[in-house]
Protein backbone atom coordinates (compact mmCIF):
# COMPACT_ATOMS: atom_id res chain seq x y z
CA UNK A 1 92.63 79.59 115.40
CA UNK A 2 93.99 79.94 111.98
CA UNK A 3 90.61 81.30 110.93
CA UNK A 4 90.45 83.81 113.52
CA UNK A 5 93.65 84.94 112.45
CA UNK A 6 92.77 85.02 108.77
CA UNK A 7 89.28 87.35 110.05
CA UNK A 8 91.58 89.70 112.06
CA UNK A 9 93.50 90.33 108.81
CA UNK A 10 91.24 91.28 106.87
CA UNK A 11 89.38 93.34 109.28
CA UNK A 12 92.72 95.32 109.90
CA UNK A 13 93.49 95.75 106.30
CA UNK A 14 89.19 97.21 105.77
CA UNK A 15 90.37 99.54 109.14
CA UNK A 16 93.61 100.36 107.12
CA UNK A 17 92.60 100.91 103.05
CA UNK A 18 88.77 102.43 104.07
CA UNK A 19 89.00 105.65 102.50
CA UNK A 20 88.17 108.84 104.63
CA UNK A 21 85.44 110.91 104.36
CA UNK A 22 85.26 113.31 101.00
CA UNK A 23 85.16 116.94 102.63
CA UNK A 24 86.30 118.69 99.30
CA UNK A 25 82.31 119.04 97.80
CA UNK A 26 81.79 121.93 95.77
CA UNK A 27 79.29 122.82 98.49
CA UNK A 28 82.54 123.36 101.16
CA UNK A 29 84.55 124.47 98.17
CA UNK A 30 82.07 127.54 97.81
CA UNK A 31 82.35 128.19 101.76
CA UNK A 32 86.08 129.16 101.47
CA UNK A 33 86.08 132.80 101.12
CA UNK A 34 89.16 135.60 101.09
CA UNK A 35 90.38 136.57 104.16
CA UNK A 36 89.57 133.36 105.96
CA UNK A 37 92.55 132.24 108.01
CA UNK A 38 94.44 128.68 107.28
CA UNK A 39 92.32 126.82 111.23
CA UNK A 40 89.28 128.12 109.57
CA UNK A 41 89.55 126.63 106.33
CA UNK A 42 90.55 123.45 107.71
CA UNK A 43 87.71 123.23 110.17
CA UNK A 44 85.64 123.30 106.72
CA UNK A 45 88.07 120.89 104.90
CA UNK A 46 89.62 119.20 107.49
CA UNK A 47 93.90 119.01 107.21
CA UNK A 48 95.32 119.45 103.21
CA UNK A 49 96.44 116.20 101.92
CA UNK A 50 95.95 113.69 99.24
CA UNK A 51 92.44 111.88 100.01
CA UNK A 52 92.10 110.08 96.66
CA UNK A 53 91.31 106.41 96.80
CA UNK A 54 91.94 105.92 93.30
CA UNK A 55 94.31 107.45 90.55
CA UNK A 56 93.21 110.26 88.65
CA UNK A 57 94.11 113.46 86.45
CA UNK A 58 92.95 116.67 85.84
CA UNK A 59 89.68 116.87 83.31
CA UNK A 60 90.67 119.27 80.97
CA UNK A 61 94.33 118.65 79.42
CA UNK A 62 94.92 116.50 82.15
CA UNK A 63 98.23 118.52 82.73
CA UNK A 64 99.46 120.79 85.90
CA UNK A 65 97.90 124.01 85.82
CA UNK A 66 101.32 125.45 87.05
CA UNK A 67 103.29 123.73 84.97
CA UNK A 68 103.29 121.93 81.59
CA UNK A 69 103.84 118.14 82.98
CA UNK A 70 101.29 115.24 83.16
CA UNK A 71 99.70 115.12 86.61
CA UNK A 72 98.04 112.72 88.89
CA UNK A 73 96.28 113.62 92.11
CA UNK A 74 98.64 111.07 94.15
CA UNK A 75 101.96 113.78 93.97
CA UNK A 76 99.68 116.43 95.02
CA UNK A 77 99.51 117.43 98.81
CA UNK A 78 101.19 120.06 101.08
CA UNK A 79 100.28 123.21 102.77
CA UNK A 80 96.99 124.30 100.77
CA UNK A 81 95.97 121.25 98.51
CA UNK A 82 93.27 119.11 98.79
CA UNK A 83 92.92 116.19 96.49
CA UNK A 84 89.81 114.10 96.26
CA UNK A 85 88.61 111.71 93.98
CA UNK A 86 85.79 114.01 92.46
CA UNK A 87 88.50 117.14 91.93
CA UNK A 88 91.28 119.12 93.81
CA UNK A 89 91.43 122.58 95.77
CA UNK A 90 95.10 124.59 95.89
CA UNK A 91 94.31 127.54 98.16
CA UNK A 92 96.88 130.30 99.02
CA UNK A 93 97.71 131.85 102.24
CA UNK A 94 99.41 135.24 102.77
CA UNK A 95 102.07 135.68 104.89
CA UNK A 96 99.14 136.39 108.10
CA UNK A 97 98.30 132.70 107.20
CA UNK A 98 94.93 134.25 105.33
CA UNK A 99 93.45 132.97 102.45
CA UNK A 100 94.20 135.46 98.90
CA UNK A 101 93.01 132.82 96.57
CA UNK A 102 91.61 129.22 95.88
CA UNK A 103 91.55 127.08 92.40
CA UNK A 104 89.31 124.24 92.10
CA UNK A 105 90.19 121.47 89.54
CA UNK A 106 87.58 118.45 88.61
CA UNK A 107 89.60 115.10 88.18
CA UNK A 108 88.45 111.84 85.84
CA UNK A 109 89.21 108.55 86.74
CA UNK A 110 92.66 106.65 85.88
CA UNK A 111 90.52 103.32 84.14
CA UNK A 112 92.40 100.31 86.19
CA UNK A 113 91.78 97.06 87.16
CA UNK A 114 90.30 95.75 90.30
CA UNK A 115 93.99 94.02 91.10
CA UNK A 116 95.54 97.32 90.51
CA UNK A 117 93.38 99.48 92.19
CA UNK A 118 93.95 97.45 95.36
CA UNK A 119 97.95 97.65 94.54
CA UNK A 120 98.06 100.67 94.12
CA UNK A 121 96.07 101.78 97.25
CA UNK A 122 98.74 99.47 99.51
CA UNK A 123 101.10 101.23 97.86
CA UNK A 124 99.81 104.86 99.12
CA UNK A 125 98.95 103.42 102.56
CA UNK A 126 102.63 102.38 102.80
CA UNK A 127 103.99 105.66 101.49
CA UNK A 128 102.03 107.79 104.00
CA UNK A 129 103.32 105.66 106.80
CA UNK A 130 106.95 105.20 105.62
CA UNK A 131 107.16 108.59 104.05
């Protein structure tokens, strides 16, 4: 019984920390054109949000292109980002909810341990369910 348990826990936490789908390629990226309205790009993107399964930064200065403060991918998110682990996407909507302009950023790799990686992934998974 104990075992069974012990199996159904660890299936639910694979279910729970598998990381979604990457639908911010360069490839998709390219699709997003001017003009486009906000259902459209999403039906190419899927819904804006932080899908990062592990920490990262910006490339190049590694600081926020709209500011002048060190960045990571997991305070990123709203109404017009996309965040992957490969790079992130801001896109801006007009006031008709069309697209005027999109900025694509490439993202390295925040070097961690195995133990933190996993810590740090609970941590996200509990943050987007107890926001």
């Amino acid at each position: 019984m104990a075992l069974a348990g012990l199996a159904l826990l660890v299936a639910a936490g694979v279910v729970v920390l598998w990381p979604p789908p990457n639908r911010v390629t360069l490839e998709n990226v390219q699709r997003i054109k001017e003009g486009m309205n906000h259902a459209e790009v999403e039906e190419i993107l899927g819904p804006p949000g932080d899908y990062t399964t592990r920490p990262v930064q910006l490339r190049n200065g590694k600081k926020d292109p709209f500011s002048d403060t060190p960045v990571t991918a997991y305070r990123w998110g709203g109404d017009g980002w996309w965040a992957t682990d490969d790079g992130g996407l801001f896109v801006s909507f007009d006031s008709a909810d069309r697209v005027v302009m999109k900025v694509h950023f490439s993202y390295v790799e925040v070097q961690q341990g195995a133990l933190e990686r996993l810590l740090w992934r609970a941590k996200r998974q509990w943050h987007r369910w107890f926001p």
